[in-house]
PDB file of N, CA and C in Angstrom:
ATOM      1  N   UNK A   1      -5.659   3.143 -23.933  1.00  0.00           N
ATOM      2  CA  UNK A   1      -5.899   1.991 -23.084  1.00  0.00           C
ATOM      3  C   UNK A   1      -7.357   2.051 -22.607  1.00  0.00           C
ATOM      4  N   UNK A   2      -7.961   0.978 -22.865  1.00  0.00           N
ATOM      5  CA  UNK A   2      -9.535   0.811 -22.124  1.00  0.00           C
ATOM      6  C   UNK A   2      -9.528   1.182 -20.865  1.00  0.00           C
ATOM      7  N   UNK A   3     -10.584   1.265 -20.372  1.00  0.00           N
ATOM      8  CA  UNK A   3     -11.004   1.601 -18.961  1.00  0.00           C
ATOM      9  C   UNK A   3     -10.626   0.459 -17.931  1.00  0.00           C
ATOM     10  N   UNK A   4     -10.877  -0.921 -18.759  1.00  0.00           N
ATOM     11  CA  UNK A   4     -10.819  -2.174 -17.568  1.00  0.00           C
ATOM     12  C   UNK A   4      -9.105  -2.062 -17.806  1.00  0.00           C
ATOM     13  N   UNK A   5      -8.510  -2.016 -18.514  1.00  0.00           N
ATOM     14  CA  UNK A   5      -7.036  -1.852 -18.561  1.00  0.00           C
ATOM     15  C   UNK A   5      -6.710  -1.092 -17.903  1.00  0.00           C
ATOM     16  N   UNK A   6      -6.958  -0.144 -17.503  1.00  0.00           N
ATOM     17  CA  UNK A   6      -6.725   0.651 -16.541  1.00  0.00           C
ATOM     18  C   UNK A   6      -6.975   0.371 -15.286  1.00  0.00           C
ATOM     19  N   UNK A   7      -7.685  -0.072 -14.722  1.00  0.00           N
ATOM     20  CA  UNK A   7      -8.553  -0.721 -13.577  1.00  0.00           C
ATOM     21  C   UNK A   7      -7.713  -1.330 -13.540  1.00  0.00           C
ATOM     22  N   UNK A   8      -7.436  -2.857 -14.306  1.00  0.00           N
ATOM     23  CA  UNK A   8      -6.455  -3.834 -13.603  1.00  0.00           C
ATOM     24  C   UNK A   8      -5.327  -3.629 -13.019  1.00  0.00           C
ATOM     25  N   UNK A   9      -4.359  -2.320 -14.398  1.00  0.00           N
ATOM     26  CA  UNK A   9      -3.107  -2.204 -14.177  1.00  0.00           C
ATOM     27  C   UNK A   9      -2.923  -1.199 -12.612  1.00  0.00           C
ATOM     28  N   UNK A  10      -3.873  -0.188 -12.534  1.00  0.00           N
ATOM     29  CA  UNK A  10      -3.719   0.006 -11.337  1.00  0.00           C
ATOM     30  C   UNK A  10      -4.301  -0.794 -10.015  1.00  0.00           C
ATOM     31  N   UNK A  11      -5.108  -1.620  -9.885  1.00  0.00           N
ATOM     32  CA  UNK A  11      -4.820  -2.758  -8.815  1.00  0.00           C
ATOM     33  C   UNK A  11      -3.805  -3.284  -8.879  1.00  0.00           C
ATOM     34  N   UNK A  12      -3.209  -3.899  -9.742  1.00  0.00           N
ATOM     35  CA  UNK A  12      -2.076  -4.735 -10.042  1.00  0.00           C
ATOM     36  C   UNK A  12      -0.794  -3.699  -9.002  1.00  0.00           C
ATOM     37  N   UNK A  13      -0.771  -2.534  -9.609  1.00  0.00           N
ATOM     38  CA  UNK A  13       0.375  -1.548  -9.111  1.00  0.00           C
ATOM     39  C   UNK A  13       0.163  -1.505  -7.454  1.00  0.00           C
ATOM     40  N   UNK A  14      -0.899  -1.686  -7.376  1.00  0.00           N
ATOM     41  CA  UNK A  14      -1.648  -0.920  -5.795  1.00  0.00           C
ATOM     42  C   UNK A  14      -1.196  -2.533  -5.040  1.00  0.00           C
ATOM     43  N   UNK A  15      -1.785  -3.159  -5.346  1.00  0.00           N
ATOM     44  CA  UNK A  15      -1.274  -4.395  -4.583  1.00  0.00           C
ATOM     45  C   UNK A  15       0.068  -4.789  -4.504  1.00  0.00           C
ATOM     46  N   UNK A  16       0.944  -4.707  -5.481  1.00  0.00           N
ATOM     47  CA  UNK A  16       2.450  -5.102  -5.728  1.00  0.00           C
ATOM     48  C   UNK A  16       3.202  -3.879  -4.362  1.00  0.00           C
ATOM     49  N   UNK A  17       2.432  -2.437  -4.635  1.00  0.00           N
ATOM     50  CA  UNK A  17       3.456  -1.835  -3.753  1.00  0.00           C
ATOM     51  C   UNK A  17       2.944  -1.621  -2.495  1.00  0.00           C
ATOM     52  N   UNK A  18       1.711  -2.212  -2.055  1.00  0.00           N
ATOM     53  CA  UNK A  18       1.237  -2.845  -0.624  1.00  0.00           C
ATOM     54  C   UNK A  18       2.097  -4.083   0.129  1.00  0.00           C
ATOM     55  N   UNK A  19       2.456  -4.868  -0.921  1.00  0.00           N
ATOM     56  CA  UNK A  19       3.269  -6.030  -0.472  1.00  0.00           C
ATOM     57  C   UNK A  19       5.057  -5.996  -0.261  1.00  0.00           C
ATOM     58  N   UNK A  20       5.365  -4.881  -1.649  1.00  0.00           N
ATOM     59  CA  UNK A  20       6.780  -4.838  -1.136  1.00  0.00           C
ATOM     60  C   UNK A  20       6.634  -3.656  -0.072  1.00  0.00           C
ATOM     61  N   UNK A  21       6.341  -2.488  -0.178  1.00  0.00           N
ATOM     62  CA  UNK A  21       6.355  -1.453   1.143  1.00  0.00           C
ATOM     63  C   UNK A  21       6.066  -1.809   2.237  1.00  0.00           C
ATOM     64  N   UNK A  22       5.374  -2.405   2.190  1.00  0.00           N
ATOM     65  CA  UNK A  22       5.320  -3.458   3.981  1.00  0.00           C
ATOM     66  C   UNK A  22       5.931  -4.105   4.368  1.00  0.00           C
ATOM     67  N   UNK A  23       6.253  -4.944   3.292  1.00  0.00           N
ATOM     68  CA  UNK A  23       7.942  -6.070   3.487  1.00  0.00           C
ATOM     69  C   UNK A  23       8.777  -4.870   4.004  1.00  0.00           C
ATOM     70  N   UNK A  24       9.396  -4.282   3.439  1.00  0.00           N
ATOM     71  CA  UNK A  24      10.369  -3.146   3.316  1.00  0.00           C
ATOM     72  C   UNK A  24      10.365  -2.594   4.531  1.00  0.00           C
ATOM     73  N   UNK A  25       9.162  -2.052   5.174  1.00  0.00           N
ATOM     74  CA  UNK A  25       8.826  -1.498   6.480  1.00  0.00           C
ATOM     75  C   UNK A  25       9.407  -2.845   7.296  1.00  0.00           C
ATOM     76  N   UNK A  26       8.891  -3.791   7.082  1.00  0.00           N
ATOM     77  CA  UNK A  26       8.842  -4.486   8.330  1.00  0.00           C
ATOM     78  C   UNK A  26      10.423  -5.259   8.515  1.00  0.00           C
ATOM     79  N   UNK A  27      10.797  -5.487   7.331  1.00  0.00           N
ATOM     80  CA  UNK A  27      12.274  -5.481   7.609  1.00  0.00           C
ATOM     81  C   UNK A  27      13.003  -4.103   7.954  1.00  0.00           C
ATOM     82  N   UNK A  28      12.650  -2.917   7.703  1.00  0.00           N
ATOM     83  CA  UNK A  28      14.042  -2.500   8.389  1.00  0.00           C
ATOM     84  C   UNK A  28      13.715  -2.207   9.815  1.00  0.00           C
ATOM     85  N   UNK A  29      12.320  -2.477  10.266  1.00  0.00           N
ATOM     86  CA  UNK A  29      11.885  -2.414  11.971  1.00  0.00           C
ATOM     87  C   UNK A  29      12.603  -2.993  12.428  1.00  0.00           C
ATOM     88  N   UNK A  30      12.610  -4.277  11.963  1.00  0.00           N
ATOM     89  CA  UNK A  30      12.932  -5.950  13.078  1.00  0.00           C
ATOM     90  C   UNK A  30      15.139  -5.417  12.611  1.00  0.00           C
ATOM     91  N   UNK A  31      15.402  -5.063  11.357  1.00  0.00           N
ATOM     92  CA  UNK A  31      16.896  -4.817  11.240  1.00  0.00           C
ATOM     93  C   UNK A  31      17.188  -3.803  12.582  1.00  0.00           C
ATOM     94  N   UNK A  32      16.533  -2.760  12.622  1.00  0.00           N
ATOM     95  CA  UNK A  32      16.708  -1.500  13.303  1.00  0.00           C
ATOM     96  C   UNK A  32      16.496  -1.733  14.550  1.00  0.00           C
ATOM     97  N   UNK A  33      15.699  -3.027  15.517  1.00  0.00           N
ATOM     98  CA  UNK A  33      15.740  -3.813  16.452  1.00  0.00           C
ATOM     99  C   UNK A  33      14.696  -3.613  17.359  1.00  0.00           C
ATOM    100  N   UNK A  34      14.003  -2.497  16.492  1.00  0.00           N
ATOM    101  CA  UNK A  34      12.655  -2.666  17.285  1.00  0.00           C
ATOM    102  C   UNK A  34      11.314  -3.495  17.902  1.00  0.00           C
ATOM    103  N   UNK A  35      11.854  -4.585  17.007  1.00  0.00           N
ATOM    104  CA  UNK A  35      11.144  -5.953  17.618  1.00  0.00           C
ATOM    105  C   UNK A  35      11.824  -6.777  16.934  1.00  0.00           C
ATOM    106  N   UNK A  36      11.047  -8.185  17.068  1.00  0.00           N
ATOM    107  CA  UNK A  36      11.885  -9.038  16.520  1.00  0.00           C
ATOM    108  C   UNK A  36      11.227 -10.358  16.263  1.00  0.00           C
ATOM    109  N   UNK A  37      11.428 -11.137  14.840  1.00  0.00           N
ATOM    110  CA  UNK A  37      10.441 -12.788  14.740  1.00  0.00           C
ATOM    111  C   UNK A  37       9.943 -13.370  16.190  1.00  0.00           C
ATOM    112  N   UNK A  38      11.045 -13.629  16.573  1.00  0.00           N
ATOM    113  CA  UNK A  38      11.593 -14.356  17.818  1.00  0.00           C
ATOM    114  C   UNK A  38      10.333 -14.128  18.853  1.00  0.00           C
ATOM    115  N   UNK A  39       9.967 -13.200  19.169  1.00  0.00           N
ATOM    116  CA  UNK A  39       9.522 -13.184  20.237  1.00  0.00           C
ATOM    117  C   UNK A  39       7.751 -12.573  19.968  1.00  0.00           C
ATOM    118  N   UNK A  40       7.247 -13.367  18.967  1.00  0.00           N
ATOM    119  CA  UNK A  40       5.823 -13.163  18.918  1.00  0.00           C
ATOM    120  C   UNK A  40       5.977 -12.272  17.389  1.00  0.00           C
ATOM    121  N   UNK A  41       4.676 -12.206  16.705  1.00  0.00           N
ATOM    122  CA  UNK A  41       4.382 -11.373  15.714  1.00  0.00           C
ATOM    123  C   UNK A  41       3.247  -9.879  16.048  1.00  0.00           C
ATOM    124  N   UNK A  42       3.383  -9.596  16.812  1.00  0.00           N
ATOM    125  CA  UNK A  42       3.069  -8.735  17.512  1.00  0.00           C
ATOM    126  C   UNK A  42       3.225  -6.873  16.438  1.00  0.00           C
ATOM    127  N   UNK A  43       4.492  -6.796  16.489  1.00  0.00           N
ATOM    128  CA  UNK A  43       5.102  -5.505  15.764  1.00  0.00           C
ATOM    129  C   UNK A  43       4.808  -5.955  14.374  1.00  0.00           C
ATOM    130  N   UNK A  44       4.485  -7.252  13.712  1.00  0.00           N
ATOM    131  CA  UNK A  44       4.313  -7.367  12.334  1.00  0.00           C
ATOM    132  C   UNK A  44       3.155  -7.115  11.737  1.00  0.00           C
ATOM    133  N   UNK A  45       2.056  -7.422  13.273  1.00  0.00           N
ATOM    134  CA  UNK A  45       1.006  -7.430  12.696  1.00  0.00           C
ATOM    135  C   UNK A  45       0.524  -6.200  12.973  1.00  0.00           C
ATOM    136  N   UNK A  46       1.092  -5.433  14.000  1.00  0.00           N
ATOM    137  CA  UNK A  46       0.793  -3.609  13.927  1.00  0.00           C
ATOM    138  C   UNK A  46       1.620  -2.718  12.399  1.00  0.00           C
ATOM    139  N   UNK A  47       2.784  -3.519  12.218  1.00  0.00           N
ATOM    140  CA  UNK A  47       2.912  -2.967  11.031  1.00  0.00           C
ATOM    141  C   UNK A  47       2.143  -2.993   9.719  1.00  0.00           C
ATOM    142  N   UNK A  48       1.550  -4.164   9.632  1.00  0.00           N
ATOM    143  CA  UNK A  48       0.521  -4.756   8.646  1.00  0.00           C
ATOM    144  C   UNK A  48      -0.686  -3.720   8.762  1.00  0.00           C
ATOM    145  N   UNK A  49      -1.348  -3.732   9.528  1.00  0.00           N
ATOM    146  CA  UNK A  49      -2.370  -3.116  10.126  1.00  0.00           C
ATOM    147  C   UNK A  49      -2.306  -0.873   9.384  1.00  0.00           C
ATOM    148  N   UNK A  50      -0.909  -0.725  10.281  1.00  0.00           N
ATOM    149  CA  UNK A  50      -0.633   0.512   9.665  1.00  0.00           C
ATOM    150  C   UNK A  50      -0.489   0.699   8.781  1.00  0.00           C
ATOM    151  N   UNK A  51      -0.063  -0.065   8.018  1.00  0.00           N
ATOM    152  CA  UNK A  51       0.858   0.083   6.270  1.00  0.00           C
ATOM    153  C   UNK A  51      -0.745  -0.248   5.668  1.00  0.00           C
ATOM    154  N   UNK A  52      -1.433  -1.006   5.860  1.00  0.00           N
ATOM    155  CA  UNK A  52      -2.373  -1.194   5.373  1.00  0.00           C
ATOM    156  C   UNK A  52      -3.471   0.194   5.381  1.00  0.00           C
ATOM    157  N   UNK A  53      -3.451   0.610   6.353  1.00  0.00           N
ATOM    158  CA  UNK A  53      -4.371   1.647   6.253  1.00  0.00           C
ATOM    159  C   UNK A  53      -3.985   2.988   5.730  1.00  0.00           C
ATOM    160  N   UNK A  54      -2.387   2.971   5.861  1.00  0.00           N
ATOM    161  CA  UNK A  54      -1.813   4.520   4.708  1.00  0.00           C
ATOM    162  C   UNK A  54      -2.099   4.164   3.262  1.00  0.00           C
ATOM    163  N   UNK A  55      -1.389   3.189   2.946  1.00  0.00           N
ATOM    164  CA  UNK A  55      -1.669   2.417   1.864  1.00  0.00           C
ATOM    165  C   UNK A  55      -3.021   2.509   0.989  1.00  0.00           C
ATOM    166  N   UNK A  56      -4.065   2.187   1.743  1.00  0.00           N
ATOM    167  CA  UNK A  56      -5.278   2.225   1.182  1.00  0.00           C
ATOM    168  C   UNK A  56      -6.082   3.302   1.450  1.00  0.00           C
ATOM    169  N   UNK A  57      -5.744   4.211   2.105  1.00  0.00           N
ATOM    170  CA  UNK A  57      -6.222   5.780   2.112  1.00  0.00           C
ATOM    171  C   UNK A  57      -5.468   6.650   0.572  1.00  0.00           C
ATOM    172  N   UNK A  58      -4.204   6.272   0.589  1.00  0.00           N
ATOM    173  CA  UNK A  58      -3.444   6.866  -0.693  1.00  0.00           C
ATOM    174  C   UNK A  58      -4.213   6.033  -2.055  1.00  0.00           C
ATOM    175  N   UNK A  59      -4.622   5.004  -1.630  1.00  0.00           N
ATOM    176  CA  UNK A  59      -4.798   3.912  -3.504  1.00  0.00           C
ATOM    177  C   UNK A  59      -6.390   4.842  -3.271  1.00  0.00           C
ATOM    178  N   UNK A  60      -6.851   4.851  -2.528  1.00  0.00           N
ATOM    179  CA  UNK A  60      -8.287   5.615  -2.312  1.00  0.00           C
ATOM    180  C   UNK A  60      -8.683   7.227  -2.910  1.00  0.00           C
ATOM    181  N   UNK A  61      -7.418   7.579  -2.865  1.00  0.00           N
ATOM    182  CA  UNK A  61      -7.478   9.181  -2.998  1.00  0.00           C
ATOM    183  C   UNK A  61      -7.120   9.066  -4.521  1.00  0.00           C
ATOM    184  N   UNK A  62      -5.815   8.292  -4.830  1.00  0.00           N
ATOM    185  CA  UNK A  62      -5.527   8.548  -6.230  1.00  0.00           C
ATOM    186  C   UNK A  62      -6.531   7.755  -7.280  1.00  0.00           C
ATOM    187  N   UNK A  63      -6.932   6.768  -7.129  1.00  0.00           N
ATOM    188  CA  UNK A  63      -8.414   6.404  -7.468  1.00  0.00           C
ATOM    189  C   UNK A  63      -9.459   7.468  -7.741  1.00  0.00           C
ATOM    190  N   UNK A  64      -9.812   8.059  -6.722  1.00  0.00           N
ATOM    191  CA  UNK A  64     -10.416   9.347  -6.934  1.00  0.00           C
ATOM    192  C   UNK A  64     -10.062  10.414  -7.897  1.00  0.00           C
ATOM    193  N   UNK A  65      -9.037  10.888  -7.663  1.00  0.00           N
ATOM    194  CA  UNK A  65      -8.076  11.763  -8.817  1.00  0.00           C
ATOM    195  C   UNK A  65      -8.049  11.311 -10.079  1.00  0.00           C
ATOM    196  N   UNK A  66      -7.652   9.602 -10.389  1.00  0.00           N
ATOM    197  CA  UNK A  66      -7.895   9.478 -11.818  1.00  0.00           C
ATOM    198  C   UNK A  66      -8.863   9.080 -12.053  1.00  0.00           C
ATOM    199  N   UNK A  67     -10.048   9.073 -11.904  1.00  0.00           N
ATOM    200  CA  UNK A  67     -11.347   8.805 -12.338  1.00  0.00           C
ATOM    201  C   UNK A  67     -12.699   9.705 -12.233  1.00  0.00           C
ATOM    202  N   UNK A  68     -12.046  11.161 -12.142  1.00  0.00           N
ATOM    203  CA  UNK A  68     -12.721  12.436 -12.260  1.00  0.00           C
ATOM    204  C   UNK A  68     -12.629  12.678 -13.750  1.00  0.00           C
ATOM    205  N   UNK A  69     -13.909  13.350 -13.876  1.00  0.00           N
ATOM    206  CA  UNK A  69     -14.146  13.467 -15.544  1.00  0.00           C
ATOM    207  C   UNK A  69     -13.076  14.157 -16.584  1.00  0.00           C
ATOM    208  N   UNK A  70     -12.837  14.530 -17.489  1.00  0.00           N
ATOM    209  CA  UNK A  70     -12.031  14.602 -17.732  1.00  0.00           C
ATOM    210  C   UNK A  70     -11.610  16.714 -17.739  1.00  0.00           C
ATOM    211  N   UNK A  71     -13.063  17.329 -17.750  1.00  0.00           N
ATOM    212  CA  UNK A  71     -12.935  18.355 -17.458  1.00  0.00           C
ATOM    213  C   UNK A  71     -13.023  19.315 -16.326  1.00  0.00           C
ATOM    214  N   UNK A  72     -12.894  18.461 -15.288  1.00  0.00           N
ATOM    215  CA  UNK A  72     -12.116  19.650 -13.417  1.00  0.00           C
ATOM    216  C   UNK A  72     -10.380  18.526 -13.512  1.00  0.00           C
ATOM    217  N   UNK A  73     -10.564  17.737 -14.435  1.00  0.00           N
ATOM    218  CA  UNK A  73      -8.859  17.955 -14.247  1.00  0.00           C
ATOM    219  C   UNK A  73      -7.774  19.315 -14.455  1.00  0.00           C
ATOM    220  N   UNK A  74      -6.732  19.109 -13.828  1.00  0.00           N
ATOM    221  CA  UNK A  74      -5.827  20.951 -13.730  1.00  0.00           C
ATOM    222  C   UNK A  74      -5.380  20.369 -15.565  1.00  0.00           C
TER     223      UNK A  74
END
């Protein structure tokens, strides 16, 4: 696989599981009753906020990892 093939397919991956893992988070918050639609978006947008920044510290690191040369790989 080319290099830009690679590039895409992992944005592609990185974004898809930014959007469901946050969904996912943020439904079982509001299920689990820790906040709720109803009363402001408040907890959605601290969840957004958090998920966003684990999220893109991890796509950051493994980015790093696969795009080290090919000889200090283990």
């Amino acid at each position: 696989m080319t290099g830009n093939l690679q590039a895409i397919g992992f944005l592609f991956s990185w974004v898809l599981g930014w959007g469901i893992g946050g969904s996912l988070i943020d439904a079982g918050l509001i299920k689990a009753g820790l906040y709720s639609l109803e009363g402001g978006q408040l907890g959605t947008a601290a969840t957004f906020a958090l998920w966003s920044l684990v999220w893109g510290a991890a796509g950051v690191g493994l980015y790093k990892r696969l795009t080290q040369p090919n000889s200090s790989k283990p």
